[in-house]
PDB file of N, CA and C in Angstrom:
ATOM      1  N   UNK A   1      21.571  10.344   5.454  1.00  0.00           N
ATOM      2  CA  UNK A   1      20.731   9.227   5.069  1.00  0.00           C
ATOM      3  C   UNK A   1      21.187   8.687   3.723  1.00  0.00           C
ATOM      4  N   UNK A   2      21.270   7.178   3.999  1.00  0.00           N
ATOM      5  CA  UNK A   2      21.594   6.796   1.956  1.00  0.00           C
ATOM      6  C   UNK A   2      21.008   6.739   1.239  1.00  0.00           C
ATOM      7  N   UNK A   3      20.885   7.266  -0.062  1.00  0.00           N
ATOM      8  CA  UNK A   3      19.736   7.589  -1.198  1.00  0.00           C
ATOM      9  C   UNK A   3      19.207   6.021  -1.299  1.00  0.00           C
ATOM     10  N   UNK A   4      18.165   6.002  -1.038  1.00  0.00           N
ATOM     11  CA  UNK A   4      17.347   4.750  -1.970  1.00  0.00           C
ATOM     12  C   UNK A   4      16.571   5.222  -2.986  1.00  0.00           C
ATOM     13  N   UNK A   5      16.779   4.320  -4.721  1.00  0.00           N
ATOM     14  CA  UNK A   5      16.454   4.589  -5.478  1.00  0.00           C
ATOM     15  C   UNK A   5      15.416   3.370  -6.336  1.00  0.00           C
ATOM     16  N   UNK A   6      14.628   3.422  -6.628  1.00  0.00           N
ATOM     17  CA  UNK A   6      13.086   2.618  -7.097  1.00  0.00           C
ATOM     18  C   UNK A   6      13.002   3.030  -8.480  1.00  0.00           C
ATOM     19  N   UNK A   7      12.099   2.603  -9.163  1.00  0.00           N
ATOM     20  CA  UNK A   7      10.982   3.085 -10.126  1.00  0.00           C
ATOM     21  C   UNK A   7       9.809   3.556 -10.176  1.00  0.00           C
ATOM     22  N   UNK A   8       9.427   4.515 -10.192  1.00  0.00           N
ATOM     23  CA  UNK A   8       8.405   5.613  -9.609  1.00  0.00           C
ATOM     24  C   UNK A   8       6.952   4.519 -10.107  1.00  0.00           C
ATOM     25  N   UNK A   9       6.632   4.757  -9.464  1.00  0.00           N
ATOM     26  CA  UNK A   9       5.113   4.355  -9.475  1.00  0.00           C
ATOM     27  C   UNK A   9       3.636   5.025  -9.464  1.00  0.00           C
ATOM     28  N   UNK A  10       2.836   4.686 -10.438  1.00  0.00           N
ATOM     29  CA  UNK A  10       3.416   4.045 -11.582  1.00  0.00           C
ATOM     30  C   UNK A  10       4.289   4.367 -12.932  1.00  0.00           C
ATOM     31  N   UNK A  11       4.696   3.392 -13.342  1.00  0.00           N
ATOM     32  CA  UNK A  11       5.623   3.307 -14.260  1.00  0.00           C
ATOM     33  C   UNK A  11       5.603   4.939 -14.878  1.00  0.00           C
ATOM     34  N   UNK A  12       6.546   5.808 -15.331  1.00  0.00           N
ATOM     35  CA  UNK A  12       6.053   6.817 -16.007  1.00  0.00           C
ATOM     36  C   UNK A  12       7.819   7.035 -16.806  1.00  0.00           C
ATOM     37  N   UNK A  13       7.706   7.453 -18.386  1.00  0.00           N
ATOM     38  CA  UNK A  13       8.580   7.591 -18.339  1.00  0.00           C
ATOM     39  C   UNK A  13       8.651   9.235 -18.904  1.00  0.00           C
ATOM     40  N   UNK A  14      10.383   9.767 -18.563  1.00  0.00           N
ATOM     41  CA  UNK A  14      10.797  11.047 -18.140  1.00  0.00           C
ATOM     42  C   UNK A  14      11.756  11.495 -18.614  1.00  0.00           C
ATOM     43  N   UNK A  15      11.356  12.263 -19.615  1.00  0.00           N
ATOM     44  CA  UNK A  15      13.016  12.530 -20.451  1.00  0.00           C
ATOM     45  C   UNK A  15      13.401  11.381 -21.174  1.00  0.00           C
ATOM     46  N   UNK A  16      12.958  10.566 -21.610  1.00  0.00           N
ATOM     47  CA  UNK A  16      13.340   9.735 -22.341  1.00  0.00           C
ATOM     48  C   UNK A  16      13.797   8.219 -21.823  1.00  0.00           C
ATOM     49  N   UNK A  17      13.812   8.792 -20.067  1.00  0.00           N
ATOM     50  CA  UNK A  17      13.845   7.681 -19.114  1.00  0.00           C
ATOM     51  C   UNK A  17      12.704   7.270 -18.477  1.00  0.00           C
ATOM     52  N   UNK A  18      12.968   6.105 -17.622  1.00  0.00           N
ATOM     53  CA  UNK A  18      11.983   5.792 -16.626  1.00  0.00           C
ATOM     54  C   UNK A  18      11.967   6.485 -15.724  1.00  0.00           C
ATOM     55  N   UNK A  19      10.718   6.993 -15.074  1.00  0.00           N
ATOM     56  CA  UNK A  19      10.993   8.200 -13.954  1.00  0.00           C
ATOM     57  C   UNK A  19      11.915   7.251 -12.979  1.00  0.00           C
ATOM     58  N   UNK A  20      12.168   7.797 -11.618  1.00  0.00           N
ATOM     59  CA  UNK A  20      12.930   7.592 -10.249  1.00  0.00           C
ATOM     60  C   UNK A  20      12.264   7.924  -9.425  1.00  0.00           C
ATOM     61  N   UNK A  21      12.189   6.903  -8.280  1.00  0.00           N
ATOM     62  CA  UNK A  21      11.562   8.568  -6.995  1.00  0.00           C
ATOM     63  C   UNK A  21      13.078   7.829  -6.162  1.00  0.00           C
ATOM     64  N   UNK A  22      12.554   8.101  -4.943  1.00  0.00           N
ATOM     65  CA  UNK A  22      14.195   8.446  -3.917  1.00  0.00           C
ATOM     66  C   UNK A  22      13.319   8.235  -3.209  1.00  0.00           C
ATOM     67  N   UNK A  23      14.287   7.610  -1.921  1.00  0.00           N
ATOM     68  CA  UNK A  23      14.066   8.140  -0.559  1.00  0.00           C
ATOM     69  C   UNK A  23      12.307   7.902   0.310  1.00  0.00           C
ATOM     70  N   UNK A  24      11.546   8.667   0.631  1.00  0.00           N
ATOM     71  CA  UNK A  24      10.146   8.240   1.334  1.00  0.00           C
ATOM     72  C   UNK A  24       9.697   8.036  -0.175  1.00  0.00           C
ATOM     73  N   UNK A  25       9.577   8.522  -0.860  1.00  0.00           N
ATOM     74  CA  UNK A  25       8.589   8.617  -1.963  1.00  0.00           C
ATOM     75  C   UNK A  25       8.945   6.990  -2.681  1.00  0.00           C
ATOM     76  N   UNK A  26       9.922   6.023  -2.562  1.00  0.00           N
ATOM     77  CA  UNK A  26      10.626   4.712  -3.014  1.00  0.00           C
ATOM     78  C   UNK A  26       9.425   3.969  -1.694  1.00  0.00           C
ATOM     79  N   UNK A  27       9.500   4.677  -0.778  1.00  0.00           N
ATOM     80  CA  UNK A  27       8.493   3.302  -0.350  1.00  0.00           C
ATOM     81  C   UNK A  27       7.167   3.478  -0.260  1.00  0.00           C
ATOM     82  N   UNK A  28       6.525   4.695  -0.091  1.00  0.00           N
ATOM     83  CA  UNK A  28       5.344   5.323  -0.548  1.00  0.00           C
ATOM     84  C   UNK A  28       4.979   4.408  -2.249  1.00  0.00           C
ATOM     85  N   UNK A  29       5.939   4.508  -2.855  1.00  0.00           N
ATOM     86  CA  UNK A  29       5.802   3.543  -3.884  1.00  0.00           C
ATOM     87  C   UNK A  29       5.165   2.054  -4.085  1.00  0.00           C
ATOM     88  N   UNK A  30       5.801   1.520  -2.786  1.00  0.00           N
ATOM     89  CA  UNK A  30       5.798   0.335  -2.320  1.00  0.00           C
ATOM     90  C   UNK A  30       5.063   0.283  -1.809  1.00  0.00           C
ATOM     91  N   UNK A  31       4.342   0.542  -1.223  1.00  0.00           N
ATOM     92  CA  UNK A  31       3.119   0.567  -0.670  1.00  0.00           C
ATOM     93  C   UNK A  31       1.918   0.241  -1.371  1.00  0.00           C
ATOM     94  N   UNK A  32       1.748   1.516  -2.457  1.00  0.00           N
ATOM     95  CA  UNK A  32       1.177   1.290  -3.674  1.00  0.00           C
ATOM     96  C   UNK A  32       1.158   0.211  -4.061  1.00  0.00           C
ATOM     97  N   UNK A  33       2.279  -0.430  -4.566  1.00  0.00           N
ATOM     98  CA  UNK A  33       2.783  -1.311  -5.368  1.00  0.00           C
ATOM     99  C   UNK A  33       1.633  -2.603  -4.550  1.00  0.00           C
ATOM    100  N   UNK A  34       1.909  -2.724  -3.213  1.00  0.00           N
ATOM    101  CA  UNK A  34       1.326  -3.895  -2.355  1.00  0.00           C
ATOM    102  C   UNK A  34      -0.261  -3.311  -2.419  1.00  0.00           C
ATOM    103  N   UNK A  35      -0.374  -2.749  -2.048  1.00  0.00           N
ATOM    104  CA  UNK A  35      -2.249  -2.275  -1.933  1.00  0.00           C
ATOM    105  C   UNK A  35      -3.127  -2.616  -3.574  1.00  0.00           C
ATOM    106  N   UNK A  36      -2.465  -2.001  -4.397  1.00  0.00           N
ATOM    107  CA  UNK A  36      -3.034  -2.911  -6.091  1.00  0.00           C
ATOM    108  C   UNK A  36      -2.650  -4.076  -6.530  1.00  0.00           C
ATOM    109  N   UNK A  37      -1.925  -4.707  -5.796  1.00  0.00           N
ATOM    110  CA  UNK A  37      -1.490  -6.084  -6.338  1.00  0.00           C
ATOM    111  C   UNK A  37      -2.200  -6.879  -6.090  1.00  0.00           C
ATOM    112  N   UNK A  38      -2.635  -7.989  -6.489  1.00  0.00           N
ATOM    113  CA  UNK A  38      -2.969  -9.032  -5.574  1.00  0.00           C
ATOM    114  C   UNK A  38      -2.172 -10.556  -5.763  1.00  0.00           C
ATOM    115  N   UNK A  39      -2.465 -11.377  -4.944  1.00  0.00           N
ATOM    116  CA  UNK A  39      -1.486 -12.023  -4.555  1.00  0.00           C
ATOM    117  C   UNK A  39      -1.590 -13.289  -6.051  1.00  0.00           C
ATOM    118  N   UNK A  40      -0.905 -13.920  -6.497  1.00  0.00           N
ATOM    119  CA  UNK A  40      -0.783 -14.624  -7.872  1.00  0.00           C
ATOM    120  C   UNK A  40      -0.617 -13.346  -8.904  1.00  0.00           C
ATOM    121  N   UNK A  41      -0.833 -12.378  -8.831  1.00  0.00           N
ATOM    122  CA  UNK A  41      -0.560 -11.910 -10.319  1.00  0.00           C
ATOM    123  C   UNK A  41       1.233 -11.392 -10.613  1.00  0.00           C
ATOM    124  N   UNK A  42       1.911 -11.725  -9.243  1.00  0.00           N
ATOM    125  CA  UNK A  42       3.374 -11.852  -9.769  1.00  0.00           C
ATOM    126  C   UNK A  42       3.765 -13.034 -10.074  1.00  0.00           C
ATOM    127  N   UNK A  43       4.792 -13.754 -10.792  1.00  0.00           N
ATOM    128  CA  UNK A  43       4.488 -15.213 -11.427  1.00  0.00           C
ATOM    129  C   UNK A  43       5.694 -15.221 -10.018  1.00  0.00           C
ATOM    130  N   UNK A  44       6.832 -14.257 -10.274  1.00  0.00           N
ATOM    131  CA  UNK A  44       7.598 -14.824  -9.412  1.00  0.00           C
ATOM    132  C   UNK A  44       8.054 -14.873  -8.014  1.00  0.00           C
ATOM    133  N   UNK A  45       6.823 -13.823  -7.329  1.00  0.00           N
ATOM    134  CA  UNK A  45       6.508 -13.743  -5.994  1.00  0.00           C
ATOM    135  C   UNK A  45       4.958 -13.747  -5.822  1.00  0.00           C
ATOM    136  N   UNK A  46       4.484 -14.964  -5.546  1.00  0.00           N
ATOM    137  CA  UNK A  46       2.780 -15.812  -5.785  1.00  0.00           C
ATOM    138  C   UNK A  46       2.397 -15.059  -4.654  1.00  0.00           C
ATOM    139  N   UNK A  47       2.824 -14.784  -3.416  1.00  0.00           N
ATOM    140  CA  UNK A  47       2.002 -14.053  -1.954  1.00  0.00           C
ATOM    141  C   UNK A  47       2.301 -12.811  -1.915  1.00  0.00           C
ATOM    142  N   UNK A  48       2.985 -12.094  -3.138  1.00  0.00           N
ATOM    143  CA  UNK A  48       2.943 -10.787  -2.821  1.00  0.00           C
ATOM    144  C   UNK A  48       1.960  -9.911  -3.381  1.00  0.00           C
ATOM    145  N   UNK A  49       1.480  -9.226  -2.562  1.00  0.00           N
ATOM    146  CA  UNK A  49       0.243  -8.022  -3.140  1.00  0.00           C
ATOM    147  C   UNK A  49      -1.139  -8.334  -2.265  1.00  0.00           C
ATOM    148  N   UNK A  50      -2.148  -7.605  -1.819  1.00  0.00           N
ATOM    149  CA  UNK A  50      -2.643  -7.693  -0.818  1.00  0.00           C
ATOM    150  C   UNK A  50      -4.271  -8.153  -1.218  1.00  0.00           C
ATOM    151  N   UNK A  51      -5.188  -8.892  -0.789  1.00  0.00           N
ATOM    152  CA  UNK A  51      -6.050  -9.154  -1.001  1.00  0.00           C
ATOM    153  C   UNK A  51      -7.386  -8.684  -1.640  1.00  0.00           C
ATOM    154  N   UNK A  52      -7.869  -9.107  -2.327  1.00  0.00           N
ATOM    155  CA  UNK A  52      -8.860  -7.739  -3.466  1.00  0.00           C
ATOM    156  C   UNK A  52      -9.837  -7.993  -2.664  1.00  0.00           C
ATOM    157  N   UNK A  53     -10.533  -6.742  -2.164  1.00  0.00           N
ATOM    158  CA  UNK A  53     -12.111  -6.343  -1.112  1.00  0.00           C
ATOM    159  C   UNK A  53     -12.570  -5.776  -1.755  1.00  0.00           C
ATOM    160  N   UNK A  54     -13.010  -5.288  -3.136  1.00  0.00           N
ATOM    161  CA  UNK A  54     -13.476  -4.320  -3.911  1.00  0.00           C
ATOM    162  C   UNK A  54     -15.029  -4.790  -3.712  1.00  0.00           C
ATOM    163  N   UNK A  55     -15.289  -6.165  -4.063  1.00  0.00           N
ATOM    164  CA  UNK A  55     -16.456  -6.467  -4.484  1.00  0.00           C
ATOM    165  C   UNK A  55     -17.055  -7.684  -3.042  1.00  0.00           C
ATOM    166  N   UNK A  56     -16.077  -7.701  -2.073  1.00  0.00           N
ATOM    167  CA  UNK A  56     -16.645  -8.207  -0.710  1.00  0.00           C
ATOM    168  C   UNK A  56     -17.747  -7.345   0.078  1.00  0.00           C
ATOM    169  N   UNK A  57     -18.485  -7.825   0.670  1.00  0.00           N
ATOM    170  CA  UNK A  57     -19.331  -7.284   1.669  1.00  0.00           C
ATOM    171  C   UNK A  57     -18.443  -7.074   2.809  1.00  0.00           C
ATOM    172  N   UNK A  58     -18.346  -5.840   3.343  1.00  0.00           N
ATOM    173  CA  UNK A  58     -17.021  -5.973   4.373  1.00  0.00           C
ATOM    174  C   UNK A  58     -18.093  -5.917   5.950  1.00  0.00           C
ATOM    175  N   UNK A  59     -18.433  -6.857   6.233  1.00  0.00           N
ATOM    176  CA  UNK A  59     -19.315  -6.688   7.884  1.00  0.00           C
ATOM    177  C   UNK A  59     -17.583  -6.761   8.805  1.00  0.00           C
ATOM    178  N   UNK A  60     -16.935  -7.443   8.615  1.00  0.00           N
ATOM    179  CA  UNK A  60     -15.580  -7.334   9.773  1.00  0.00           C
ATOM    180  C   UNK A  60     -14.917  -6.558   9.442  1.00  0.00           C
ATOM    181  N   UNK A  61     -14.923  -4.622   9.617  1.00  0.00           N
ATOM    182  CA  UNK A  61     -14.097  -4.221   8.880  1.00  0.00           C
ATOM    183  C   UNK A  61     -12.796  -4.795   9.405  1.00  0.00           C
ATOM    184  N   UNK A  62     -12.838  -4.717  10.846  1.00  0.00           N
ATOM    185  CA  UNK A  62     -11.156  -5.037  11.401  1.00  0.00           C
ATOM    186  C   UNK A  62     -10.392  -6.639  10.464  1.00  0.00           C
ATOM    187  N   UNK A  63     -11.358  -7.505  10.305  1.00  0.00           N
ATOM    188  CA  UNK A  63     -10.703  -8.525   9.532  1.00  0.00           C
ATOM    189  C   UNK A  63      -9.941  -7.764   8.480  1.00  0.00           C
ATOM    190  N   UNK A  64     -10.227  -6.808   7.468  1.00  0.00           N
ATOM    191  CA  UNK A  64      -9.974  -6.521   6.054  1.00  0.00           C
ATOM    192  C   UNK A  64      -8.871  -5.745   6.588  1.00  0.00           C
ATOM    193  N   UNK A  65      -8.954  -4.625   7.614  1.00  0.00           N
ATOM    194  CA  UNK A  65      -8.114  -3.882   8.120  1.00  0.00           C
ATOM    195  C   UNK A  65      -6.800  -4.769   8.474  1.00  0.00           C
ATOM    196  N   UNK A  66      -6.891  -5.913   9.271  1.00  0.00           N
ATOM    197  CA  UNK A  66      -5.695  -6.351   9.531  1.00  0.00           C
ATOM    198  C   UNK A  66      -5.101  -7.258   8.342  1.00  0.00           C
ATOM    199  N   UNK A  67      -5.788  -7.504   7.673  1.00  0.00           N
ATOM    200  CA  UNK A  67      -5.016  -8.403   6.568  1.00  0.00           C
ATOM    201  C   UNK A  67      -4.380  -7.196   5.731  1.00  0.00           C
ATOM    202  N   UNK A  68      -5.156  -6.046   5.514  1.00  0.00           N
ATOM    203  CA  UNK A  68      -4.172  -5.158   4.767  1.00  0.00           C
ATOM    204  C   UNK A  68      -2.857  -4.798   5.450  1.00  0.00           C
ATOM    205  N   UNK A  69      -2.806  -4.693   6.537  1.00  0.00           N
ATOM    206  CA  UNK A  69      -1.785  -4.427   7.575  1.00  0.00           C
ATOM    207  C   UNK A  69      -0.509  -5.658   7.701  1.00  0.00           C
ATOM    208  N   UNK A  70      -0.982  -6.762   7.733  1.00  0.00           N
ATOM    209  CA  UNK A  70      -0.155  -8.134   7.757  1.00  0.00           C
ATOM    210  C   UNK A  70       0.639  -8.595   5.963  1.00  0.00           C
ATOM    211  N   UNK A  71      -0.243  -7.694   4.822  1.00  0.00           N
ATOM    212  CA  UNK A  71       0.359  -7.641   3.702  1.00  0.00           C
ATOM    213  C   UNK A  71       1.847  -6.638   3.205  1.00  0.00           C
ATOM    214  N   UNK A  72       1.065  -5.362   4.254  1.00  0.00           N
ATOM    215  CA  UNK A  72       2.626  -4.371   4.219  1.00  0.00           C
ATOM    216  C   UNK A  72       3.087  -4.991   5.293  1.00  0.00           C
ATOM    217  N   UNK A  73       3.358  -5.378   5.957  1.00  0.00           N
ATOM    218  CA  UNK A  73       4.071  -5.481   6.896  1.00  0.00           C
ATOM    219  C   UNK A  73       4.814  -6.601   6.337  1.00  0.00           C
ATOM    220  N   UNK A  74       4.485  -7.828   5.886  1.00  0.00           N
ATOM    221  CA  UNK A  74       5.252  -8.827   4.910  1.00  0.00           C
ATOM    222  C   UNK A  74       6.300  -8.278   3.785  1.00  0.00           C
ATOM    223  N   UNK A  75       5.910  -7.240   3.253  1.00  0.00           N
ATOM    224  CA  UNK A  75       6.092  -7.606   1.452  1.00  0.00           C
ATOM    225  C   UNK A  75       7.024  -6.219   2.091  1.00  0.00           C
ATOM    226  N   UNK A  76       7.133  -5.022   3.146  1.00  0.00           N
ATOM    227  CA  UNK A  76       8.169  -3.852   2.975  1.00  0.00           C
ATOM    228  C   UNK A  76       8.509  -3.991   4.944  1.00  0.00           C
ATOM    229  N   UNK A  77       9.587  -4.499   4.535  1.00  0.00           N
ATOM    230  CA  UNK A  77      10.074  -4.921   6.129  1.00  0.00           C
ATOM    231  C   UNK A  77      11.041  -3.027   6.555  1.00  0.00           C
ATOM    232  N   UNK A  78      11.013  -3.261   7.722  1.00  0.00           N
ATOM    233  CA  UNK A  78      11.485  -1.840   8.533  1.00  0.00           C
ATOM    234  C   UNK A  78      10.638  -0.862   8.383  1.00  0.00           C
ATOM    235  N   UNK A  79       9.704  -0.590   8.117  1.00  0.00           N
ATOM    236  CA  UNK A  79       8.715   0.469   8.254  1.00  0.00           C
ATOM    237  C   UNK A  79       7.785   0.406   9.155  1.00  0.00           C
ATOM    238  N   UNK A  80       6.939   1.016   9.813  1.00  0.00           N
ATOM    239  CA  UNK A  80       5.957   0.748  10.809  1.00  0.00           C
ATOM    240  C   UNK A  80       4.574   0.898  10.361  1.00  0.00           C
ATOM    241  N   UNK A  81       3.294   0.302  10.529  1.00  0.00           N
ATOM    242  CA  UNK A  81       1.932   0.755   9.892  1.00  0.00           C
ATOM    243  C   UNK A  81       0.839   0.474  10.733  1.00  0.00           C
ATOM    244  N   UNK A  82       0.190   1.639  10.710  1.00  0.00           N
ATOM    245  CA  UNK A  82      -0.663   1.653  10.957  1.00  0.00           C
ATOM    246  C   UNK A  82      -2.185   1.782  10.320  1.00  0.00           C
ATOM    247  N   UNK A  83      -3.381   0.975  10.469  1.00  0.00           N
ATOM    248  CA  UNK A  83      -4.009   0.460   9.524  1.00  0.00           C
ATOM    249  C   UNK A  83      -5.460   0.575   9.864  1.00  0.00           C
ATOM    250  N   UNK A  84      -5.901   2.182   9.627  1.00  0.00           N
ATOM    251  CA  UNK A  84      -7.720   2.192  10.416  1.00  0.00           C
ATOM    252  C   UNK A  84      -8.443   2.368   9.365  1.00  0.00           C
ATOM    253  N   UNK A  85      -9.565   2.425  10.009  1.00  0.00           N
ATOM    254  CA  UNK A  85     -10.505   2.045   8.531  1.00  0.00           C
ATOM    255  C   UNK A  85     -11.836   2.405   9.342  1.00  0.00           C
ATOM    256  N   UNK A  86     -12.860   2.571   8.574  1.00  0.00           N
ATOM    257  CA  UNK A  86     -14.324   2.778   8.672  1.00  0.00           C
ATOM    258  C   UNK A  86     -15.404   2.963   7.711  1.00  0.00           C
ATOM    259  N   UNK A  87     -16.616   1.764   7.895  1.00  0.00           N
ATOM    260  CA  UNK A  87     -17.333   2.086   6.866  1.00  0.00           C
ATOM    261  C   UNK A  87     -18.112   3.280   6.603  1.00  0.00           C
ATOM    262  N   UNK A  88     -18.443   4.330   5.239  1.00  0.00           N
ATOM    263  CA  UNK A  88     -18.867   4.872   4.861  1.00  0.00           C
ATOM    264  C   UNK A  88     -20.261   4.538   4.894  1.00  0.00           C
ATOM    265  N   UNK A  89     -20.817   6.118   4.729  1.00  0.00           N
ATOM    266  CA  UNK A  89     -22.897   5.918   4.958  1.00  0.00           C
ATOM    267  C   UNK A  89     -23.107   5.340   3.010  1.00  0.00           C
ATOM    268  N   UNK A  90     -22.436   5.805   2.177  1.00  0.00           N
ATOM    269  CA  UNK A  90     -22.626   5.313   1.025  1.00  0.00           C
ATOM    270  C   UNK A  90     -22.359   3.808   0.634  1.00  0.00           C
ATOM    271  N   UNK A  91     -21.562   3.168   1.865  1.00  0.00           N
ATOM    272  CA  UNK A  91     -21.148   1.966   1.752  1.00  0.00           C
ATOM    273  C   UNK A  91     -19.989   1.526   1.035  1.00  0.00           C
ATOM    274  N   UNK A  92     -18.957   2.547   0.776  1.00  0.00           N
ATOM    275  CA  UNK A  92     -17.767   2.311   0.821  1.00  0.00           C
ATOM    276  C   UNK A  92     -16.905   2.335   2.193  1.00  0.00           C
ATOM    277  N   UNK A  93     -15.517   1.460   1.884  1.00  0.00           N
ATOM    278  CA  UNK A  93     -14.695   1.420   3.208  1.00  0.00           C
ATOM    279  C   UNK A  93     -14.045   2.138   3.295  1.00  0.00           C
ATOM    280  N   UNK A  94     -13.685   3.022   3.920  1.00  0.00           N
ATOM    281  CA  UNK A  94     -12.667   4.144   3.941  1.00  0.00           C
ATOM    282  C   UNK A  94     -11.371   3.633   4.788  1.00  0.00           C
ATOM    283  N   UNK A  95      -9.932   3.536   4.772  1.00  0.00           N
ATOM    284  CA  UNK A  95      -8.984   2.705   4.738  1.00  0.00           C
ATOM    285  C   UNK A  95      -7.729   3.953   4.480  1.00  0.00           C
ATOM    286  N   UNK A  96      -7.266   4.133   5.815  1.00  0.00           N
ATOM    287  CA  UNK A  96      -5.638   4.784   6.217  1.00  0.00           C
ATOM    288  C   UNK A  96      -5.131   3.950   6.725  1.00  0.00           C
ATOM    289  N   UNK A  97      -3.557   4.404   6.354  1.00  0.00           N
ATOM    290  CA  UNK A  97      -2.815   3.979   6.094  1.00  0.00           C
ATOM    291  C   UNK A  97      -1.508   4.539   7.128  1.00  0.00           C
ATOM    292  N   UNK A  98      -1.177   4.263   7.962  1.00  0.00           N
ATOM    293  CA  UNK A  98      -0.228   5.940   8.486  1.00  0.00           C
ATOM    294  C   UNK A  98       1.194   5.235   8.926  1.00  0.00           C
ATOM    295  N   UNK A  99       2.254   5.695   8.419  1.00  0.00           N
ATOM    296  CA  UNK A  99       3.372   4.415   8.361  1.00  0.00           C
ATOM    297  C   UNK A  99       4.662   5.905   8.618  1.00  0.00           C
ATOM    298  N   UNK A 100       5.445   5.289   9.030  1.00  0.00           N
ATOM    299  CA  UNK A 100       6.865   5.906   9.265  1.00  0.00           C
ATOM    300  C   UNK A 100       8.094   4.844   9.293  1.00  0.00           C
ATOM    301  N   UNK A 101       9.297   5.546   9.154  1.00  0.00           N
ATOM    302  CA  UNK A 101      10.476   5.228   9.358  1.00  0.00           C
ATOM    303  C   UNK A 101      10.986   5.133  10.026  1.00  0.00           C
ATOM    304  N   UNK A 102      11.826   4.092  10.996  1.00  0.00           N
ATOM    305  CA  UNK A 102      12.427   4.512  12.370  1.00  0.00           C
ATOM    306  C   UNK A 102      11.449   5.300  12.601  1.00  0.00           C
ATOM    307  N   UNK A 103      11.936   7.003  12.929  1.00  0.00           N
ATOM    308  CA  UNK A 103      11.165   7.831  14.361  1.00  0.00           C
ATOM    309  C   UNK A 103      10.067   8.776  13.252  1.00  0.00           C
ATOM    310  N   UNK A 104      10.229   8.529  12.202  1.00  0.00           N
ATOM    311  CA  UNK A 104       9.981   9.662  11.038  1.00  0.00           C
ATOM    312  C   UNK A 104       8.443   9.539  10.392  1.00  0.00           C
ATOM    313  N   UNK A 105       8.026   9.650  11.014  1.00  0.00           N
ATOM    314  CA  UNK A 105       6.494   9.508  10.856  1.00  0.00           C
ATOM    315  C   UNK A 105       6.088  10.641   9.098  1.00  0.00           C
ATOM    316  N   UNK A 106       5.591  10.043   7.859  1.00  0.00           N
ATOM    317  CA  UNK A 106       5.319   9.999   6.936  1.00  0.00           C
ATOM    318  C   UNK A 106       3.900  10.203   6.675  1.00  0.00           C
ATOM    319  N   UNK A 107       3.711  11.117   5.610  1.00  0.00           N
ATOM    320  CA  UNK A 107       1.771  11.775   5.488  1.00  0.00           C
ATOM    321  C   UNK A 107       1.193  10.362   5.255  1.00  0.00           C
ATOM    322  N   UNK A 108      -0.068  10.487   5.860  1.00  0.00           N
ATOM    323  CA  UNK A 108      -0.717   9.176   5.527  1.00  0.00           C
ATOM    324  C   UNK A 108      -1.436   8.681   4.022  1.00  0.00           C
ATOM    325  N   UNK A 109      -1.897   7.626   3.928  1.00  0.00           N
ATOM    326  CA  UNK A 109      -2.237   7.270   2.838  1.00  0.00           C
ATOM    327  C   UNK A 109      -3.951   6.875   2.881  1.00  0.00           C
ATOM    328  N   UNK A 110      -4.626   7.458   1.902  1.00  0.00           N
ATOM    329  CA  UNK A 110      -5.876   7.472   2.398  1.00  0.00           C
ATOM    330  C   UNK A 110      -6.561   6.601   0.896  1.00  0.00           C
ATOM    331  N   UNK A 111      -7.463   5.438   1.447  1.00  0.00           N
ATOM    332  CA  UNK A 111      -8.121   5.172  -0.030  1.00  0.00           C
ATOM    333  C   UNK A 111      -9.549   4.733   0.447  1.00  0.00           C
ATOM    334  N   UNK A 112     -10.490   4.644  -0.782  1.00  0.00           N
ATOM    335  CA  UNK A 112     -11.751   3.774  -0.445  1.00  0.00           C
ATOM    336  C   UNK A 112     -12.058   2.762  -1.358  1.00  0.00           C
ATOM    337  N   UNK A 113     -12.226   1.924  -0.459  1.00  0.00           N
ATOM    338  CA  UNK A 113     -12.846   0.588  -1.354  1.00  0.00           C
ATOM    339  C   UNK A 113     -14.280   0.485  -1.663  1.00  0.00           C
ATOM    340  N   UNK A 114     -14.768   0.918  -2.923  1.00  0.00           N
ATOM    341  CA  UNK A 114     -15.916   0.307  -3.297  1.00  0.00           C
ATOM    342  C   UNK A 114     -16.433  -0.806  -4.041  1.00  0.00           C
ATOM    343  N   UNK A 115     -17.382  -1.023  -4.151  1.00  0.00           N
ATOM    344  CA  UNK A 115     -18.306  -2.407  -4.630  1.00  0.00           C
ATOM    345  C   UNK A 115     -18.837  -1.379  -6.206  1.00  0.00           C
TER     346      UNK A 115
END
């Protein structure tokens, strides 16, 4: 496999450098990177980063679910994702993430959105 090499996320620096990650952990990165972004706060890519639900009432979860899904799928091409979700009794959204490589299926990514 050919090393792919990133800037670890977030930023951290290491030895006097900027950390590195490699390899799954470079797009595991990326991922990140798209799920806290939102879209205008890069000057020089305006649609990249995925829509802020923090403080939405989510009644469609599947709406929120697929727009998070249609954001990775834009912004980190060749990866695969999968994108479930369910609301919490406390009323947060609970939101996986489960993505692989080619055949190489990768630990999932788990977050919650609250208000």
């Amino acid at each position: 496999m050919i090393k792919v090499r990133g800037l670890a996320y977030p930023l951290q620096v290491f030895n006097g450098s900027l950390k590195l990650s490699e390899d799954f952990d470079t797009i595991r990165d990326a991922i990140f990177g798209v799920l806290e972004c939102r879209p205008g706060e890069r000057i020089m890519r305006q649609n990249f980063g995925c829509p802020d639900f923090v403080f939405d009432a989510v009644a469609q979860p599947q709406v929120v679910l697929s727009r998070i899904q249609v954001a990775l799928e834009e912004q980190i091409p060749d990866v695969s994702f999968e994108v479930t979700g369910s609301i919490q009794e406390d009323g947060g959204f609970s939101v996986r993430v489960e993505w692989s490589v080619g055949d190489v299926p990768q630990p999932p990514i788990s977050l919650v959105l609250k208000s």
